[in-house]
Protein backbone atom coordinates (compact mmCIF):
# COMPACT_ATOMS: atom_id res chain seq x y z
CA UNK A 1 -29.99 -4.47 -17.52
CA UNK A 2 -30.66 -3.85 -13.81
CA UNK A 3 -27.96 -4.02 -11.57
CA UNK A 4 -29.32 -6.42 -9.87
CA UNK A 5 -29.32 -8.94 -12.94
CA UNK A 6 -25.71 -7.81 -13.83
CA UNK A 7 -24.30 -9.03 -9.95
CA UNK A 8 -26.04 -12.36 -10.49
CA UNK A 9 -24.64 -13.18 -14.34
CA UNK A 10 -21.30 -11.86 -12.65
CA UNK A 11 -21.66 -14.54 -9.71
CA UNK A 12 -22.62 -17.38 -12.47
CA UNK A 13 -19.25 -16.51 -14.19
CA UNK A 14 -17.53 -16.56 -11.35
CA UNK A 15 -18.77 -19.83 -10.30
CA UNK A 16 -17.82 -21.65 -14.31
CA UNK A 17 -14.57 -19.97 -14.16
CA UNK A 18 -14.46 -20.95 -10.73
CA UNK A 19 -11.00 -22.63 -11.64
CA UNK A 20 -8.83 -20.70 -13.65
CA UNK A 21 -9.60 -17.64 -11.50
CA UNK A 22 -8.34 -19.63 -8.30
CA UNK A 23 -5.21 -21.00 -10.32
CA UNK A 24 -3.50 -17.38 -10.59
CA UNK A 25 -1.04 -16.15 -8.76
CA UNK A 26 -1.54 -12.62 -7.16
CA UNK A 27 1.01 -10.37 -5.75
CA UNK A 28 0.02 -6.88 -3.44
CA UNK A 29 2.43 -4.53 -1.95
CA UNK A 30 1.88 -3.20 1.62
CA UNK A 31 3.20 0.64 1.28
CA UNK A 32 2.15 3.67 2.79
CA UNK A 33 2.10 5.46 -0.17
CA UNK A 34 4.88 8.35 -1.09
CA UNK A 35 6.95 5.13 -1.18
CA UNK A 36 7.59 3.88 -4.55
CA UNK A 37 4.35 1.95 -5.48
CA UNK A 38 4.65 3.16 -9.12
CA UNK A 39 7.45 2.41 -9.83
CA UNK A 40 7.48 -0.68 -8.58
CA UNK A 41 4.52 -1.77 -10.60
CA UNK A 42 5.94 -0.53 -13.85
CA UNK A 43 9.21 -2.49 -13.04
CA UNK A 44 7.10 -5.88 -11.68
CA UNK A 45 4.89 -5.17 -15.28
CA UNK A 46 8.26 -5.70 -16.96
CA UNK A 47 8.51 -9.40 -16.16
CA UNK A 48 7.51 -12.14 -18.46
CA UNK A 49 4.70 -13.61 -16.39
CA UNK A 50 3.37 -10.37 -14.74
CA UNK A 51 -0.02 -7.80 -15.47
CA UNK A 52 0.62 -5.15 -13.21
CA UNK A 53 -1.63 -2.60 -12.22
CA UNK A 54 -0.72 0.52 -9.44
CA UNK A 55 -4.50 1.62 -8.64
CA UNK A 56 -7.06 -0.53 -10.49
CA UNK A 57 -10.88 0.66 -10.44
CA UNK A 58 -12.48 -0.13 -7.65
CA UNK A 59 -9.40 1.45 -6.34
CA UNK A 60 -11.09 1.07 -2.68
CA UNK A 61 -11.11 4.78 -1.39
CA UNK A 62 -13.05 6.98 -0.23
CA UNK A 63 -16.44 5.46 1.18
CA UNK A 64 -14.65 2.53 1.70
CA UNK A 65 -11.58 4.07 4.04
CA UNK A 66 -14.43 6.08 6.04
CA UNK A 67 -15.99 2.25 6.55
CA UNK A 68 -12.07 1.25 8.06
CA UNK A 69 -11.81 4.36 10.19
CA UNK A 70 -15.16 3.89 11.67
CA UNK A 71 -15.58 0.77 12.38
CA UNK A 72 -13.54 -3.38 12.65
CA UNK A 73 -13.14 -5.26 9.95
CA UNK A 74 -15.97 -7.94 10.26
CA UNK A 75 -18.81 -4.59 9.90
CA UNK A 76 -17.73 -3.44 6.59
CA UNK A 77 -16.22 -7.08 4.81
CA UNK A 78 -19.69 -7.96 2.67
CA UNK A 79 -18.96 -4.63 1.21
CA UNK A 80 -15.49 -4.53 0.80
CA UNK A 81 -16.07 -8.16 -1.14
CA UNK A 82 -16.43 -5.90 -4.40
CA UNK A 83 -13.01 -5.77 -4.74
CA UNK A 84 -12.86 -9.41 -5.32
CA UNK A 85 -15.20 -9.11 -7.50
CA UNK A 86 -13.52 -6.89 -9.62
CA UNK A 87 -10.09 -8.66 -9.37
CA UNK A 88 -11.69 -12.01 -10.62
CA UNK A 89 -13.51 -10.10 -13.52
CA UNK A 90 -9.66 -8.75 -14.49
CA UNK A 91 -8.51 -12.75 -13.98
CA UNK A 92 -11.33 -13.75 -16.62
CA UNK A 93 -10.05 -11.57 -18.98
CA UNK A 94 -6.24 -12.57 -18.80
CA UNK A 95 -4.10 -15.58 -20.46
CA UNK A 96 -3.65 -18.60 -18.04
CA UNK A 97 -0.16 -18.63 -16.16
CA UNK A 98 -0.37 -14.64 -15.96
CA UNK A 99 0.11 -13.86 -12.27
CA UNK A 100 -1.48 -10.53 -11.53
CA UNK A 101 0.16 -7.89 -9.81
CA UNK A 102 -1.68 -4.30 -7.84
CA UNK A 103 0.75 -2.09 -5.85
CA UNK A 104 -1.66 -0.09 -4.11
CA UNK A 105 -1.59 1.24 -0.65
CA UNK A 106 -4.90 0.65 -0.11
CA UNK A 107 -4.54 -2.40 0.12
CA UNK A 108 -3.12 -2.67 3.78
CA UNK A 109 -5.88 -0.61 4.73
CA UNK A 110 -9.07 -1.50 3.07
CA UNK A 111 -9.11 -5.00 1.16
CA UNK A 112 -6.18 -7.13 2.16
CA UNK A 113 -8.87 -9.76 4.45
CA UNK A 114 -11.31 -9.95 1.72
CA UNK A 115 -8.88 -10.96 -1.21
CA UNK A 116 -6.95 -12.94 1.34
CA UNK A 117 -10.51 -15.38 1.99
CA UNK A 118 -11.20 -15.28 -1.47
CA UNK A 119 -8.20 -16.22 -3.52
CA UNK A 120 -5.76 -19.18 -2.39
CA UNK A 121 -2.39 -18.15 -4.17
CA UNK A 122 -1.34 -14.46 -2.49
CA UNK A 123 2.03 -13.18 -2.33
CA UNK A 124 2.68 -9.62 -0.81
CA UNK A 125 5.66 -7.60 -1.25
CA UNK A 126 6.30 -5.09 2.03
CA UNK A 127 7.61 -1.75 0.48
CA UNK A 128 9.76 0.55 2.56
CA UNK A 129 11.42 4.03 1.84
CA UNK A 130 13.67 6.00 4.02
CA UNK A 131 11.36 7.22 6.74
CA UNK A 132 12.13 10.96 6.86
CA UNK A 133 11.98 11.32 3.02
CA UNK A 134 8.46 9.69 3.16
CA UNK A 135 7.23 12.15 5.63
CA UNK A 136 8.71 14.70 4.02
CA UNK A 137 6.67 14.20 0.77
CA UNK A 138 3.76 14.12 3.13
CA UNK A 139 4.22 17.40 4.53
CA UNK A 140 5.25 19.00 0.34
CA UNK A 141 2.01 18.06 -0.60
CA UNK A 142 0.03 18.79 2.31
CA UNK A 143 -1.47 15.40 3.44
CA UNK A 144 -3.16 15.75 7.42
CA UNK A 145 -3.65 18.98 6.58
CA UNK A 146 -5.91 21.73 5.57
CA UNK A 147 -3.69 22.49 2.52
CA UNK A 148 -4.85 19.79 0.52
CA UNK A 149 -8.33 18.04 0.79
CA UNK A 150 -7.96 15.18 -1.22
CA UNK A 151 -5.49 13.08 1.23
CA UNK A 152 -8.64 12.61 3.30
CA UNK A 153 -10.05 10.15 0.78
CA UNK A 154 -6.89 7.64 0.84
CA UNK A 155 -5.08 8.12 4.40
CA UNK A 156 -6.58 6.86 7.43
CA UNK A 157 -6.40 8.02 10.81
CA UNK A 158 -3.80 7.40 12.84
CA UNK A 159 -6.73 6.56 15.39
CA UNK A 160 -8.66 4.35 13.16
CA UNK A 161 -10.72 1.39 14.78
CA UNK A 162 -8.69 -0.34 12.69
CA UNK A 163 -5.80 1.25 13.77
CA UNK A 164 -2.99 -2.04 14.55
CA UNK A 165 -0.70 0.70 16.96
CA UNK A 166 -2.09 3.39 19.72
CA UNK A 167 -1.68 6.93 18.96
CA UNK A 168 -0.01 9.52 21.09
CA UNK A 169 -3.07 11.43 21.13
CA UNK A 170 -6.57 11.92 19.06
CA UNK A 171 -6.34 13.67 15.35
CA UNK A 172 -7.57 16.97 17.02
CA UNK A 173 -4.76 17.47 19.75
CA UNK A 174 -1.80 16.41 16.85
CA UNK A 175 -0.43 18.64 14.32
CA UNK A 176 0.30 17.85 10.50
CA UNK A 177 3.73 16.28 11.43
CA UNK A 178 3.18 14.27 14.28
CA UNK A 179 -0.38 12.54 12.28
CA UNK A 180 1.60 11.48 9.44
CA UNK A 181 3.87 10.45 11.43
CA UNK A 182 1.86 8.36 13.23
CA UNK A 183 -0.06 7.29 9.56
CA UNK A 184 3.39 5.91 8.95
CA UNK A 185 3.69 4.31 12.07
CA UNK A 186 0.67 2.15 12.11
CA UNK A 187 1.03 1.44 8.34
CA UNK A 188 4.18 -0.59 9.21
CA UNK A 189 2.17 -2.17 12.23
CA UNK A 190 -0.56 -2.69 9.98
CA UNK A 191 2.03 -4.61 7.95
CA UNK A 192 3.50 -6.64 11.00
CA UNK A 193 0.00 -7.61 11.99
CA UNK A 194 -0.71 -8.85 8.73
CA UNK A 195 2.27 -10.98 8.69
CA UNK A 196 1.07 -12.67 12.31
CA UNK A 197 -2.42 -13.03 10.92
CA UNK A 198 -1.88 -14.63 7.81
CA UNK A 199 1.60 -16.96 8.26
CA UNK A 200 0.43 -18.73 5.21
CA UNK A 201 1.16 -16.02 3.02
CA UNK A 202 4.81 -15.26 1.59
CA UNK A 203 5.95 -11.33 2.34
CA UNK A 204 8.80 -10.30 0.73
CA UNK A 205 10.64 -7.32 2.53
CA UNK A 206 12.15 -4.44 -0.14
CA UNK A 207 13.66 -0.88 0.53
CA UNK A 208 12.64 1.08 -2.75
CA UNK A 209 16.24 2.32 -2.89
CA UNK A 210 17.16 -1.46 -3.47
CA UNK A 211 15.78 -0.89 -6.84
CA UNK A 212 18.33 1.25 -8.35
CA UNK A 213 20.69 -1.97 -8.05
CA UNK A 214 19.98 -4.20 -10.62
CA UNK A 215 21.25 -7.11 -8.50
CA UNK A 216 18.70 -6.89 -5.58
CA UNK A 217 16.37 -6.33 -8.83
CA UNK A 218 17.60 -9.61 -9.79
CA UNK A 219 16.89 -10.71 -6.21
CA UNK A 220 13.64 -9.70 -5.90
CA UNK A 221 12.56 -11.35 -9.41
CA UNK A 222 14.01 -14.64 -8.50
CA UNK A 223 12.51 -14.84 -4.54
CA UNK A 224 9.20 -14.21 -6.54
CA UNK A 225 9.84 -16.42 -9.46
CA UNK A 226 9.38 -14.27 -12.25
CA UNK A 227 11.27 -13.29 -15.47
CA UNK A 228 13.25 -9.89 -16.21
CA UNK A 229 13.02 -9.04 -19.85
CA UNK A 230 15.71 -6.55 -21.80
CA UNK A 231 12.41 -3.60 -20.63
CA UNK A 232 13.71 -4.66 -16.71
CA UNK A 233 17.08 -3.37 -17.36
CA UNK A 234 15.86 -0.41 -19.07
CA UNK A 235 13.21 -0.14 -16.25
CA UNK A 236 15.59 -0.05 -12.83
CA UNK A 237 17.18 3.29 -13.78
CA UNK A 238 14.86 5.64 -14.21
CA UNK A 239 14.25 8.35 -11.79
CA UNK A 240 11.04 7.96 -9.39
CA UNK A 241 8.57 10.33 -9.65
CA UNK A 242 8.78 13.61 -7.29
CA UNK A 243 5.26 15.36 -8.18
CA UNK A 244 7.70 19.03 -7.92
CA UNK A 245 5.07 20.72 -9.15
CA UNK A 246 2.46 19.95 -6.83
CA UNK A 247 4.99 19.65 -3.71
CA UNK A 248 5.42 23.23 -4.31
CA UNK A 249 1.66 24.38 -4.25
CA UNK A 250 0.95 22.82 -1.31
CA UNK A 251 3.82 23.57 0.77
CA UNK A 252 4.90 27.18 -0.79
CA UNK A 253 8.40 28.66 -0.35
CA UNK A 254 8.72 26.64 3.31
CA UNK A 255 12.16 24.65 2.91
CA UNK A 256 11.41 20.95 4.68
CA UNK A 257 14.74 19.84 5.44
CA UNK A 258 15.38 16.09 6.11
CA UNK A 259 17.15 16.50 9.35
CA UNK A 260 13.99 18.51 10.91
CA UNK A 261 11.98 15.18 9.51
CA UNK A 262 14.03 12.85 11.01
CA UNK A 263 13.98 15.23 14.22
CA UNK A 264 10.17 15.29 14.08
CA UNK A 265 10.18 11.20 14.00
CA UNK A 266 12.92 10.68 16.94
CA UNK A 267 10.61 13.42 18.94
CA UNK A 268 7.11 11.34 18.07
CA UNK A 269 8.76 7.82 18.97
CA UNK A 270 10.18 9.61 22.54
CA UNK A 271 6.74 10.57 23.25
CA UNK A 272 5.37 7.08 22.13
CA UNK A 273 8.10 5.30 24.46
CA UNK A 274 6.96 7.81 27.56
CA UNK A 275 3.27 6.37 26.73
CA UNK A 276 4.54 2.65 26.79
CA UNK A 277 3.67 2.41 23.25
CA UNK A 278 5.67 -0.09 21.30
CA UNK A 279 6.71 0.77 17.93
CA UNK A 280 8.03 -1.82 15.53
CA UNK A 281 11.27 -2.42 14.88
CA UNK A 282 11.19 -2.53 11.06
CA UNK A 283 10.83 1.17 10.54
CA UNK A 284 13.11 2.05 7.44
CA UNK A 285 14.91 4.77 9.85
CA UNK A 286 18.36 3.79 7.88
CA UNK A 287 19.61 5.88 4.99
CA UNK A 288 20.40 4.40 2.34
């Protein structure tokens, strides 16, 4: 069957199933990845009501970041519709009253608009981690740099025409601190824009190290009105991933210290005050 046939049978579905695939619930997690997405899937997947996913095929990469870095919103959105496409094929296939869940960062970046128009019943959960301990898993496995290739298909640029936040300077003149840096940076304006442009939808604000507490687990469940099982307090303990292996390929025998992270971020937001650049105030800068 041509592929051609197979987008128009998918379309006829779409339109019968019209309304159960409109009566789920969907939850998405703004995150700049190196944050916690993961795990926060698994322990969302634990809940009675939930099928969670962390990076579901079309995971929207790739092709479709290079269309986000190049050019607004409005040029690429026909294409970007494919994700909806594939989410509502994933509702067919699920029991009614299943609310489905997808943690992935690229969502923030290169699909939030077109789910948003096409389903009615969106819920997104903002992620946070300590700041310095983000950037310093940037820097261990060599994302913005020439260390590691495959960041290029997943970050943007910190000078994106999407971009929500001015840079200090273009991606040429900045080294591999002070671009993730300012990845991070417009990932959390990315996240306050979102908020002004789409009041309608519920955020719900979580620090990742919340989730060692089983109370602000508890928390989180209820504000989202979903179920922990017995596999929820079995879930909240275990230790996030920290990719060791791979950290130390990419960054070698160099120790990355905290304290030089958190002195590369107070240096980057001094030079974005001296430019009259205004940086949100909800950067996760507090330790927990």
């Amino acid at each position: 069957m041509s592929r051609g046939k197979q987008k128009i049978i998918q379309k006829i579905q779409h339109s019968i199933n019209r309304k159960k695939i409109l009566n789920h619930r969907l939850i998405f997690c703004i995150n700049s990845g190196r944050s916690g997405s993961n795990y926060l899937s698994e322990l969302l997947g634990t809940a009675e009501e939930i099928i969670s996913y962390h990076e579901p095929s079309p995971s929207m990469t790739g092709d479709y970041l290079s269309m986000i870095n190049k050019f607004d919103y409005a040029t690429s959105f026909s294409k970007r519709k494919f994700k909806s496409s594939a989410i509502k094929d994933i509702l067919l296939g699920i029991p009614d009253g299943k609310i489905y869940c997808e943690t992935n960062h690229m969502f923030i970046k290169t699909f939030f608009d077109v789910v948003a128009q096409d389903f009615p019943k969106i819920e997104v959960i903002i992620l946070r981690r300590y700041l310095p301990k983000v950037l310093k898993s940037f820097i261990e496995l060599g994302y913005f740099s020439d260390k590691n290739q495959a960041w290029k298909f997943w970050m943007s640029s910190p000078n994106a025409a999407t971009a929500a936040i001015p840079c200090i300077d273009v991606d040429l003149n900045l080294d591999q601190w002070d671009l993730s840096i300012a990845y991070l940076i417009d990932i959390e304006a990315r996240a306050k824009r979102f908020q002004q442009e789409y009041p309608g939808i519920s955020t719900y604000e979580v620090r990742l190290e919340e989730l060692n507490n089983f109370a602000r687990v508890e928390s989180l469940f209820d504000r989202l009105k979903i179920t922990p099982t017995d596999a929820t307090k079995k879930m909240y303990t275990q230790q996030i991933n920290q990719r060791k292996e791979t950290k130390k390929k990419y960054s070698g025998e160099e120790d990355i210290s905290l304290l030089h992270c958190q002195e590369r971020i107070e240096q980057y937001l001094q030079k974005a005050h001296d430019l009259n650049i205004s940086i949100p105030t909800t950067l996760a800068l507090e330790n927990y």
